[in-house]
N, C-alpha and C. Protein backbone atom coordinates (compact mmCIF):
# COMPACT_ATOMS: atom_id res chain seq x y z
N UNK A 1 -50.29 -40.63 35.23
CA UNK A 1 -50.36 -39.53 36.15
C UNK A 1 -51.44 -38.56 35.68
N UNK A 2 -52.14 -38.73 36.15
CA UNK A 2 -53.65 -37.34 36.26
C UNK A 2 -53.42 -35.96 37.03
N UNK A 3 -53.46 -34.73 36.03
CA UNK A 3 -52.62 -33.95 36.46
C UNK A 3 -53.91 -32.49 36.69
N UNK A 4 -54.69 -32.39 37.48
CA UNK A 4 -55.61 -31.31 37.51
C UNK A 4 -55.53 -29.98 37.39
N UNK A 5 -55.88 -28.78 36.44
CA UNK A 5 -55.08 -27.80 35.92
C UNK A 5 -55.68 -26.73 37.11
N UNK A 6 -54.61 -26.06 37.60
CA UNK A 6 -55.46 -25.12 38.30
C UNK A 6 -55.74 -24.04 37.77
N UNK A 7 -56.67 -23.39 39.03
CA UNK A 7 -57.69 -22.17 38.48
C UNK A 7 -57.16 -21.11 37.87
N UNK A 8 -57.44 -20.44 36.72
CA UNK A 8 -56.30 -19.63 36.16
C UNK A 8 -55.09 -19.54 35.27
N UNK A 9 -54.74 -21.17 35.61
CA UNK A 9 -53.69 -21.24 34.62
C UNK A 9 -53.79 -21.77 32.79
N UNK A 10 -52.99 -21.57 32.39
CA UNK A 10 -52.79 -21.43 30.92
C UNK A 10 -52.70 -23.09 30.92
N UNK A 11 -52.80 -23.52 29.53
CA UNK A 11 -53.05 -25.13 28.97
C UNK A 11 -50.96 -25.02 29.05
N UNK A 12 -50.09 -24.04 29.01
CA UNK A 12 -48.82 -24.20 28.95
C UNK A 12 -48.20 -24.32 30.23
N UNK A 13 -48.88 -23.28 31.61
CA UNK A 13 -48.42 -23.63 32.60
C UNK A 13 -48.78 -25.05 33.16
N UNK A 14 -50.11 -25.87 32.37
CA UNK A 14 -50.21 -27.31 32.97
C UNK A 14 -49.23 -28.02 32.51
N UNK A 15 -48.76 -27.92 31.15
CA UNK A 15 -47.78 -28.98 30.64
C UNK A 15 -46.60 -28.50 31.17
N UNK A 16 -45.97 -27.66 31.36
CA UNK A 16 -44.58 -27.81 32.32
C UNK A 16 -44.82 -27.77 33.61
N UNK A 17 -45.51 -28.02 34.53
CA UNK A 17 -46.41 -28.74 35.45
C UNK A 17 -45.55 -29.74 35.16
N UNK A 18 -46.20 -30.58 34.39
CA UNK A 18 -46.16 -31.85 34.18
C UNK A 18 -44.80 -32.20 34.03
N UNK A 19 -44.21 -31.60 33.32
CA UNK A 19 -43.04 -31.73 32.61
C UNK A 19 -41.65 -31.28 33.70
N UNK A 20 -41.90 -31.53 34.87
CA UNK A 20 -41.15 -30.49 35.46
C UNK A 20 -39.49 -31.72 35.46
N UNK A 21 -39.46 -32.70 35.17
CA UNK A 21 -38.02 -33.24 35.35
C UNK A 21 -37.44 -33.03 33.48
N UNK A 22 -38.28 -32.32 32.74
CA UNK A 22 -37.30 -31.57 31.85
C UNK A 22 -36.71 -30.71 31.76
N UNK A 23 -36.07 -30.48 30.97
CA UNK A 23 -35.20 -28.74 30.85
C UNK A 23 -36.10 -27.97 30.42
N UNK A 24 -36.29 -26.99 30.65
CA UNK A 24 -37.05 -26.07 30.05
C UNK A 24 -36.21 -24.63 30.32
N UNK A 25 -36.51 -23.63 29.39
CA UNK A 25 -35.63 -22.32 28.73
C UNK A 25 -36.62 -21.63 28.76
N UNK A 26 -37.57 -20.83 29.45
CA UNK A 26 -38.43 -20.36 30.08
C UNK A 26 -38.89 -18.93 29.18
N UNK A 27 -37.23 -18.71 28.62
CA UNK A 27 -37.09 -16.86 27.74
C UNK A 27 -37.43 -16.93 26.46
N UNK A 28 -37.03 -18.19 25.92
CA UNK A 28 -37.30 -18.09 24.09
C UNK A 28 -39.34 -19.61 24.22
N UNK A 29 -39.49 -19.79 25.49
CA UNK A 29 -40.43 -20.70 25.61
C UNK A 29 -39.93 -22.06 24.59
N UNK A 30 -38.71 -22.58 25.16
CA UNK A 30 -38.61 -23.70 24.45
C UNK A 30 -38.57 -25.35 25.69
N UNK A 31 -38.48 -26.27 25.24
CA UNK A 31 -38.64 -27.17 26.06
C UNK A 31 -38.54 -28.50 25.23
N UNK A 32 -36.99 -29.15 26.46
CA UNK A 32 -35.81 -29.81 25.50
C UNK A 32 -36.65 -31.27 26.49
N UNK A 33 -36.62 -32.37 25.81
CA UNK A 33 -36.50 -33.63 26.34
C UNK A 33 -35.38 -35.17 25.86
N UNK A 34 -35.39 -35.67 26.60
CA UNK A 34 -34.08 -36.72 26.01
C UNK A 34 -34.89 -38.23 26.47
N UNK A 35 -34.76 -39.41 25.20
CA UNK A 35 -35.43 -40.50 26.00
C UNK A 35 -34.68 -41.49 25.35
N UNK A 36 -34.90 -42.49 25.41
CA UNK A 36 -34.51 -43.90 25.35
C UNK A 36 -34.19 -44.17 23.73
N UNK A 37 -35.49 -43.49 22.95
CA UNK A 37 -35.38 -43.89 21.76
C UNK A 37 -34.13 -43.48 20.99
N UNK A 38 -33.07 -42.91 21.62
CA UNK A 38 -31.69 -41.72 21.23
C UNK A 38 -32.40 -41.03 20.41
N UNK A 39 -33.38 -40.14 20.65
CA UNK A 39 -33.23 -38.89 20.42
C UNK A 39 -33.73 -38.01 21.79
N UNK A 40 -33.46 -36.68 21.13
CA UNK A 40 -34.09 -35.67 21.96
C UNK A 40 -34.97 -34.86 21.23
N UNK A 41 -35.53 -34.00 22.31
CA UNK A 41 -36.65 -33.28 21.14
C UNK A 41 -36.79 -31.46 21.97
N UNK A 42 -37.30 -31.05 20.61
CA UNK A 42 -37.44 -29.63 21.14
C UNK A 42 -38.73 -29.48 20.74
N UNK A 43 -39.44 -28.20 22.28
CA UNK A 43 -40.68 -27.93 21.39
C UNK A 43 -40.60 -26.22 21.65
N UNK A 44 -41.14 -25.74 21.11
CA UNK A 44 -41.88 -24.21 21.21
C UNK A 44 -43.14 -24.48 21.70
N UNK A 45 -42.90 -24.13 23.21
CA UNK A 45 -44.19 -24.19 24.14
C UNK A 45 -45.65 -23.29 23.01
N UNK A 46 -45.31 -22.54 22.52
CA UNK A 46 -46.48 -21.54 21.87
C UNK A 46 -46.88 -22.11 20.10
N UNK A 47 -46.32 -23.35 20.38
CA UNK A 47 -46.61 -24.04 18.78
C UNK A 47 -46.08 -25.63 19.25
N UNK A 48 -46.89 -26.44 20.16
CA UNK A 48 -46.68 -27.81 20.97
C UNK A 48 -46.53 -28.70 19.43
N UNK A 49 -47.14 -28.30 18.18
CA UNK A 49 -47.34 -29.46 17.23
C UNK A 49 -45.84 -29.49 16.31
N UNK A 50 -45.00 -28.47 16.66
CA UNK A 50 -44.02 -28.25 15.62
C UNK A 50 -42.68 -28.61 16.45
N UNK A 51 -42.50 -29.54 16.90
CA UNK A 51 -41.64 -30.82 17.21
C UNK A 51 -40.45 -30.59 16.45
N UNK A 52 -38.99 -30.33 17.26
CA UNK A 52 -37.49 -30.55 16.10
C UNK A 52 -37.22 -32.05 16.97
N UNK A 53 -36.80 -32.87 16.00
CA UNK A 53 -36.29 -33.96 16.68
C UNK A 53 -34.91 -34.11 16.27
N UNK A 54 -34.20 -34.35 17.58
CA UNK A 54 -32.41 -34.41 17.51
C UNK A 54 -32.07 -36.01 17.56
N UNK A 55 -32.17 -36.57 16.54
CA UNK A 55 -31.61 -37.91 16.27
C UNK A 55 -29.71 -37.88 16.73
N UNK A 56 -29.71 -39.09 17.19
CA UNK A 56 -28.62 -39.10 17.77
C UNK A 56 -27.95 -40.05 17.14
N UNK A 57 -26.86 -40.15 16.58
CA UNK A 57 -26.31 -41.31 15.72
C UNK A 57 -24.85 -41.17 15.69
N UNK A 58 -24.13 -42.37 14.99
CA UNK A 58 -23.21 -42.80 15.40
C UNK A 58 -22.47 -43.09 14.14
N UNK A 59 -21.37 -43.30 13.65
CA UNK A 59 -20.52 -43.75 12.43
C UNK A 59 -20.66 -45.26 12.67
N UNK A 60 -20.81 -45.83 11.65
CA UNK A 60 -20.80 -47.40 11.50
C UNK A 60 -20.80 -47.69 10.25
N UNK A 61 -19.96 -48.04 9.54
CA UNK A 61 -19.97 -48.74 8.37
C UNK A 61 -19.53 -47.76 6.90
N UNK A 62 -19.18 -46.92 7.32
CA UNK A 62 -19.22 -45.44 6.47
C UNK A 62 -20.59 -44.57 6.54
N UNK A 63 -21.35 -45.06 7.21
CA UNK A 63 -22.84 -44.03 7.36
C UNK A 63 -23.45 -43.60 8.82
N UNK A 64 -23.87 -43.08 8.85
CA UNK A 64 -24.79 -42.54 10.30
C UNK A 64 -25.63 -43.71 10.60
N UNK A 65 -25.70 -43.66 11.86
CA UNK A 65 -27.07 -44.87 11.54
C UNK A 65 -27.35 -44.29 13.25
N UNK A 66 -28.71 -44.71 13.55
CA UNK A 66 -29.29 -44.14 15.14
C UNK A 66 -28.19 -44.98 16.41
N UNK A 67 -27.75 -44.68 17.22
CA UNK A 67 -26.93 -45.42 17.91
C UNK A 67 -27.76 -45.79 19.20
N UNK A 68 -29.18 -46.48 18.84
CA UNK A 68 -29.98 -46.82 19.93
C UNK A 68 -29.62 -46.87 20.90
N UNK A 69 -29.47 -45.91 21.58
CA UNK A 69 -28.78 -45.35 23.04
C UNK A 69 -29.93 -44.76 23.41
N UNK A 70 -29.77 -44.38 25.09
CA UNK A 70 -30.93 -43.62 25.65
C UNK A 70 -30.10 -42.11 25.58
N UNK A 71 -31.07 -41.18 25.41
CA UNK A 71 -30.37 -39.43 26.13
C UNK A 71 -30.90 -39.56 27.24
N UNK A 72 -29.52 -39.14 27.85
CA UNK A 72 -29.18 -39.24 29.36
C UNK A 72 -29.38 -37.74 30.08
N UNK A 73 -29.02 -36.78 29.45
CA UNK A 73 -29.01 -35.17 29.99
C UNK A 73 -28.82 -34.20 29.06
N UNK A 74 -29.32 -33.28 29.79
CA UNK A 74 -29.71 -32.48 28.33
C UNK A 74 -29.33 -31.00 29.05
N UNK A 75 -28.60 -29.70 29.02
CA UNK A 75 -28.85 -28.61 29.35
C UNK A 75 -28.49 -27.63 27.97
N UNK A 76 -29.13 -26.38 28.40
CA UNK A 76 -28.71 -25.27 28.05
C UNK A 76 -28.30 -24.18 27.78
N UNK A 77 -27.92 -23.66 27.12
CA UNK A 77 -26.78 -22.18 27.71
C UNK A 77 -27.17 -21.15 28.28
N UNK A 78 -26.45 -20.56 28.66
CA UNK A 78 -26.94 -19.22 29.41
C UNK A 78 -28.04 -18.63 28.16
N UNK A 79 -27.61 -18.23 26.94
CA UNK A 79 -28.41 -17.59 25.81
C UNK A 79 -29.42 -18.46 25.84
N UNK A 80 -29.67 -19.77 25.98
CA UNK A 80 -31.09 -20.73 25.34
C UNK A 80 -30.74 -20.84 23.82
N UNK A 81 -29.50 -20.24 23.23
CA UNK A 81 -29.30 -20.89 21.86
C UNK A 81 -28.77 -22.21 21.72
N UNK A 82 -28.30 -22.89 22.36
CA UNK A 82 -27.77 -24.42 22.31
C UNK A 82 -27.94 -25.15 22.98
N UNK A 83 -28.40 -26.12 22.98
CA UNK A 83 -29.19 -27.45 23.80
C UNK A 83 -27.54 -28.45 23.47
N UNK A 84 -26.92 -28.65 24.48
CA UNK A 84 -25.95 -30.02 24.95
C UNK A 84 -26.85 -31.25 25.30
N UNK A 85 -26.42 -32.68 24.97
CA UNK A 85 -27.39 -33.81 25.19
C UNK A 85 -26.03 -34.62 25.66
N UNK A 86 -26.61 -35.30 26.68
CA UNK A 86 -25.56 -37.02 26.69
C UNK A 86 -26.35 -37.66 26.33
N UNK A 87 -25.51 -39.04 26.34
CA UNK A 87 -25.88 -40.05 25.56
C UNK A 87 -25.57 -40.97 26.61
N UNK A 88 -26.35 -42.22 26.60
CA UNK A 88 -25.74 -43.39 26.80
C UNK A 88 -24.73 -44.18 25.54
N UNK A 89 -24.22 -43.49 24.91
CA UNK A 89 -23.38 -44.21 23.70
C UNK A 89 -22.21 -43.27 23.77
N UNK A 90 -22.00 -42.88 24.92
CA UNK A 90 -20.73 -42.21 25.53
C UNK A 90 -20.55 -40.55 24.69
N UNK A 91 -21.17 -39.84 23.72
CA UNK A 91 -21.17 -38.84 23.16
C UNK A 91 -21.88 -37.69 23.71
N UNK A 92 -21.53 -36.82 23.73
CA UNK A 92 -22.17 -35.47 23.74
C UNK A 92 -21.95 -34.66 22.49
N UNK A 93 -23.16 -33.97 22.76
CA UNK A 93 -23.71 -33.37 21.57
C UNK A 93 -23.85 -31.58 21.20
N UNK A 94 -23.90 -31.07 20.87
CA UNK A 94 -24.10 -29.48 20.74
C UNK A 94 -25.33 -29.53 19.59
N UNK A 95 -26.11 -28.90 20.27
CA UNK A 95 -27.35 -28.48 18.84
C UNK A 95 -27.63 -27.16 18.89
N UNK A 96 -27.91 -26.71 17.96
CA UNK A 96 -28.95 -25.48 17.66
C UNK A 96 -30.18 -25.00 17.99
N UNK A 97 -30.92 -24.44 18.49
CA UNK A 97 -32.48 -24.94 18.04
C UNK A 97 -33.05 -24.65 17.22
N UNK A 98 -32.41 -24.58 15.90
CA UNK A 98 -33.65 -25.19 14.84
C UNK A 98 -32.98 -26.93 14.33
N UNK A 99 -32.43 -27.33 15.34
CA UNK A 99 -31.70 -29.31 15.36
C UNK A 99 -30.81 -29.10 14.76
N UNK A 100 -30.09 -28.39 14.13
CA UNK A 100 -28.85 -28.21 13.72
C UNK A 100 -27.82 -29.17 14.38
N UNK A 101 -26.66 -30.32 14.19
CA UNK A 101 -25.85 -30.77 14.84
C UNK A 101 -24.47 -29.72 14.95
N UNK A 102 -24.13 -29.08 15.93
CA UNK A 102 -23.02 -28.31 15.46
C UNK A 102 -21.65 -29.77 16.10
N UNK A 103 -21.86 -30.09 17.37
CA UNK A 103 -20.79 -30.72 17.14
C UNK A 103 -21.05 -31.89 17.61
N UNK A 104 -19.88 -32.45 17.92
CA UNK A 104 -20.07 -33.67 18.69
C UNK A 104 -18.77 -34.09 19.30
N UNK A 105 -18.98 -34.60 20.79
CA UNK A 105 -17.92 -34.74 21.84
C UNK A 105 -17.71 -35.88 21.83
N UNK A 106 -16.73 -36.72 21.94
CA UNK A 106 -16.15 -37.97 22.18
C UNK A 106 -14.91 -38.59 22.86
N UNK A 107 -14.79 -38.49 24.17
CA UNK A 107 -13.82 -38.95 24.82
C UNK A 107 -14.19 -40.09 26.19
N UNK A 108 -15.38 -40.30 26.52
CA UNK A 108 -15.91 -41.01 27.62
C UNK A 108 -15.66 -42.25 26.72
N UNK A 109 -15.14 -43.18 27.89
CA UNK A 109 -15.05 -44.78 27.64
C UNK A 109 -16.64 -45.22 28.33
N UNK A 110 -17.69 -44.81 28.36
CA UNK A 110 -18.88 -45.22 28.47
C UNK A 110 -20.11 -43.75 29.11
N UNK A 111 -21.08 -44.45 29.67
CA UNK A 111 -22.30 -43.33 29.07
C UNK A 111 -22.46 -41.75 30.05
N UNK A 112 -22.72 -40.73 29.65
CA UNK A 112 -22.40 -40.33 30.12
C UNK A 112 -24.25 -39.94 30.74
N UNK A 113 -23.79 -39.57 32.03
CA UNK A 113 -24.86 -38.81 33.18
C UNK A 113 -25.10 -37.66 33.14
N UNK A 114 -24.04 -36.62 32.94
CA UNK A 114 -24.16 -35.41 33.28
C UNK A 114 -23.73 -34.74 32.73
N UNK A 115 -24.11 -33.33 32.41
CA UNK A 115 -23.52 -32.36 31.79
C UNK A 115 -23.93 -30.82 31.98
N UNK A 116 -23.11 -30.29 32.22
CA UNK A 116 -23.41 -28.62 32.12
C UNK A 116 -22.76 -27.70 31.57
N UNK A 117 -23.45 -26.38 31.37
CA UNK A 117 -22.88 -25.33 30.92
C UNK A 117 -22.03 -24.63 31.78
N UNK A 118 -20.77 -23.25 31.60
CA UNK A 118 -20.76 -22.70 32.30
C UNK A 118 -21.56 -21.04 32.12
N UNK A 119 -21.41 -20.27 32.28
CA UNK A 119 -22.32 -19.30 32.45
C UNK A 119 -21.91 -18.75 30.91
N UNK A 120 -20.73 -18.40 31.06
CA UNK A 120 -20.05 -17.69 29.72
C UNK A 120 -20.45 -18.79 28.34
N UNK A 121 -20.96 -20.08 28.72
CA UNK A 121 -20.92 -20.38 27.61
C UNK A 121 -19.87 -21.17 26.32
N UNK A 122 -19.22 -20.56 27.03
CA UNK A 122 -17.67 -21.36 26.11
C UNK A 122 -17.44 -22.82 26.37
N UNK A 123 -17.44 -23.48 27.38
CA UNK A 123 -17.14 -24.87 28.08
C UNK A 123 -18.79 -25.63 28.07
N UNK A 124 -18.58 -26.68 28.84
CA UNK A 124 -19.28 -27.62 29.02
C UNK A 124 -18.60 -28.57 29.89
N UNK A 125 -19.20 -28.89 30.54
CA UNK A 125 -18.48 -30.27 31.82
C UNK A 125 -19.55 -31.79 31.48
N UNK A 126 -18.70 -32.85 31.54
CA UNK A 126 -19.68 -34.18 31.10
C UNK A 126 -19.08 -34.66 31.93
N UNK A 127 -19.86 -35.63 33.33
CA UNK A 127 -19.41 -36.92 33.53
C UNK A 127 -20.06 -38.19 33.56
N UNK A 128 -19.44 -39.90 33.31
CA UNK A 128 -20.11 -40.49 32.75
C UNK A 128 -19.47 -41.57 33.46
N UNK A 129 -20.32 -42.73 33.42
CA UNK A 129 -20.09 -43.85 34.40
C UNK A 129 -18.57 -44.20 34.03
N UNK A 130 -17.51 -43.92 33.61
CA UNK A 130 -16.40 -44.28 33.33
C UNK A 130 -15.46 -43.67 34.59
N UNK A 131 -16.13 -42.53 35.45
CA UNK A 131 -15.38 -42.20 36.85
C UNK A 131 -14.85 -40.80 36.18
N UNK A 132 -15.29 -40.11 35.19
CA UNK A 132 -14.47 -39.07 34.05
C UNK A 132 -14.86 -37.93 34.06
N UNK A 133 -14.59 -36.74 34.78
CA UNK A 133 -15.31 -35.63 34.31
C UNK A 133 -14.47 -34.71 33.38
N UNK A 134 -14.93 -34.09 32.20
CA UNK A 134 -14.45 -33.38 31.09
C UNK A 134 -14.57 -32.04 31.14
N UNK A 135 -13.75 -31.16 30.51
CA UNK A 135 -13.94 -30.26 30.33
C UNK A 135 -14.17 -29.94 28.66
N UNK A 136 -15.02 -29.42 27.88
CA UNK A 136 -14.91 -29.47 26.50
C UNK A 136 -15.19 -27.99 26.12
N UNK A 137 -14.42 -27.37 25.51
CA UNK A 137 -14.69 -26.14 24.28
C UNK A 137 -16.06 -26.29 23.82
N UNK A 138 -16.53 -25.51 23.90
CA UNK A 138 -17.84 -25.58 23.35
C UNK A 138 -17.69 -25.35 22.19
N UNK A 139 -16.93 -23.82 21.59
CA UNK A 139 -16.80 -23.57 19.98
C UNK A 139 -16.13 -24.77 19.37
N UNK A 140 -14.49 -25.28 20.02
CA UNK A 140 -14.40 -25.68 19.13
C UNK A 140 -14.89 -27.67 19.40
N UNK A 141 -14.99 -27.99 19.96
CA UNK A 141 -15.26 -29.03 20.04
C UNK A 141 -13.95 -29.85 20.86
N UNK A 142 -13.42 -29.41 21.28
CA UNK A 142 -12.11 -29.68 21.68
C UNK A 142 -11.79 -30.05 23.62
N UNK A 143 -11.57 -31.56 23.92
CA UNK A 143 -11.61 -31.89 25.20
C UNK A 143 -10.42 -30.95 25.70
N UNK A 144 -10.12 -30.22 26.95
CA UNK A 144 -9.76 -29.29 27.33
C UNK A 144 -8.80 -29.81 28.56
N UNK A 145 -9.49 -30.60 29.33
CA UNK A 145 -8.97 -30.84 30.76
C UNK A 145 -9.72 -32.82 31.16
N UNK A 146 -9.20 -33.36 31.57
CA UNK A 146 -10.10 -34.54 31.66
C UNK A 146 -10.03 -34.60 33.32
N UNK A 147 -10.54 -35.23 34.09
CA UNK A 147 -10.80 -35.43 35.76
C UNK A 147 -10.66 -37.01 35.78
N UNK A 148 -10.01 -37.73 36.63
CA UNK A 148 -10.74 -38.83 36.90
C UNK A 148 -10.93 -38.67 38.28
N UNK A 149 -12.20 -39.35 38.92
CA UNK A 149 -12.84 -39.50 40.35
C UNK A 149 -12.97 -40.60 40.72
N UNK A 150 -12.75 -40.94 41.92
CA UNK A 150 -13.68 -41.99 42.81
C UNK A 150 -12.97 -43.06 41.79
N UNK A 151 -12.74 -44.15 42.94
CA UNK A 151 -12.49 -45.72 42.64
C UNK A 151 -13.67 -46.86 42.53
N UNK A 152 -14.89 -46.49 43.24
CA UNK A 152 -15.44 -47.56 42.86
C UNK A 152 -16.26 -47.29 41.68
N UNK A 153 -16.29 -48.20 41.64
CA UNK A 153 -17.49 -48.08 39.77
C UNK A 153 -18.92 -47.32 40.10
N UNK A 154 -19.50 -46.71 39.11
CA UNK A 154 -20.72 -45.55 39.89
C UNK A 154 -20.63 -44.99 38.60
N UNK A 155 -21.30 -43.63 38.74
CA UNK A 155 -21.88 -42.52 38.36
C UNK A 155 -21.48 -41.24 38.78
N UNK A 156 -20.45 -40.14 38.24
CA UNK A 156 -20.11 -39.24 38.60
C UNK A 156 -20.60 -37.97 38.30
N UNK A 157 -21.39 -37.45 39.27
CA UNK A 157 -21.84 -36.70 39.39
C UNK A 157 -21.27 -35.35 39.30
N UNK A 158 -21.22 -33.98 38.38
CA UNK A 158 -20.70 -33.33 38.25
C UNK A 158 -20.25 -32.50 39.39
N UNK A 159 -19.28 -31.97 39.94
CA UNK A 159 -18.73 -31.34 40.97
C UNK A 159 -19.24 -29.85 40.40
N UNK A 160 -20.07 -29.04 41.60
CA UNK A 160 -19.93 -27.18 41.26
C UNK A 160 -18.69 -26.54 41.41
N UNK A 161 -18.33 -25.98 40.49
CA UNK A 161 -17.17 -25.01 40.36
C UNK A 161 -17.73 -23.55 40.54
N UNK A 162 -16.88 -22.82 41.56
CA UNK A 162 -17.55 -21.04 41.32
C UNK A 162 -16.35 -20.46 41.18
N UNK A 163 -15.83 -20.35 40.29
CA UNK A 163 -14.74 -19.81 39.47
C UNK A 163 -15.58 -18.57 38.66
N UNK A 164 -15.02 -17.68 38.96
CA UNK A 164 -15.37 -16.24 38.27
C UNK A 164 -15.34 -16.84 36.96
N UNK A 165 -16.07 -16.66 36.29
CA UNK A 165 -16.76 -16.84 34.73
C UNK A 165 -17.12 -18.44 34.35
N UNK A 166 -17.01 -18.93 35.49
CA UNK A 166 -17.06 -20.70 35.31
C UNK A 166 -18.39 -20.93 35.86
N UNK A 167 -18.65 -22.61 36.07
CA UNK A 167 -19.56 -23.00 36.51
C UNK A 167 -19.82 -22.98 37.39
């Protein structure tokens, strides 16, 4: 894709241009991506060379090891302090941005699609080809409420909630 910069704009407004099916956090200029290789990555639009990479891994054998999964979705909080990731290896994730792992979610019987914040911050919603949507504690790491949807096999797409302090 050949991407022509227009007149005026900054070498940063071309790359999120470009970049527009990522997340991007617009206030602290950060900009989250998720790919195949299981990881995700963060950059500081105002320093493109200083790359955090969020390796995504898995328990096997008594050690971590990469759980060659793709990242599936990625958002972030109302603050822009914590980047959430799915996984195709059924996990969600909580990071920091300086890659910090704070937690890690585990209740999907397979990968998950979707995920969001709610405004306050406290929760997180994941759903994942298993028909499952979650509710999870953000502090503590703790599944809260589980959903199941829809009978045929698919991809569940997170439902909007407008619940005063919710999603």
């Amino acid at each position: 894709m050949r991407m022509e910069p227009n007149a005026g704009s900054t070498e940063k407004d071309n790359i999120v241009r470009l970049l527009q099916a990522f997340v991007f956090f617009q206030f602290q200029d950060l900009l989250a991506s998720g790919s195949g290789d299981s990881t995700a990555r963060i950059w500081n639009m105002d320093n493109t060379q200083n790359e955090i990479v969020l390796k995504h891994c898995i328990h096997r054998g008594g050690q971590e090891v990469p759980s060659n999964k793709d990242v599936t979705s990625l958002d972030w909080n109302s603050a822009g302090s914590l980047l959430a990731t799915g996984s195709y290896d059924g996990f969600a994730r909580i990071w920091s941005t300086s890659g910090k792992l704070e937690r890690t979610l585990g209740q999907h019987k397979g990968p998950i699609f979707a995920l969001k914040w709610n405004k306050s911050g406290n929760y997180i919603l994941s759903a994942g080809v298993d028909r499952t949507t979650i509710i999870w504690d953000a502090q503590t790491g703790e599944h809260k409420q589980q959903f199941a949807f829809h009978s045929a096999p698919g991809i569940v797409l997170l439902p909007t909630l407008r619940l005063d302090g919710s999603f």
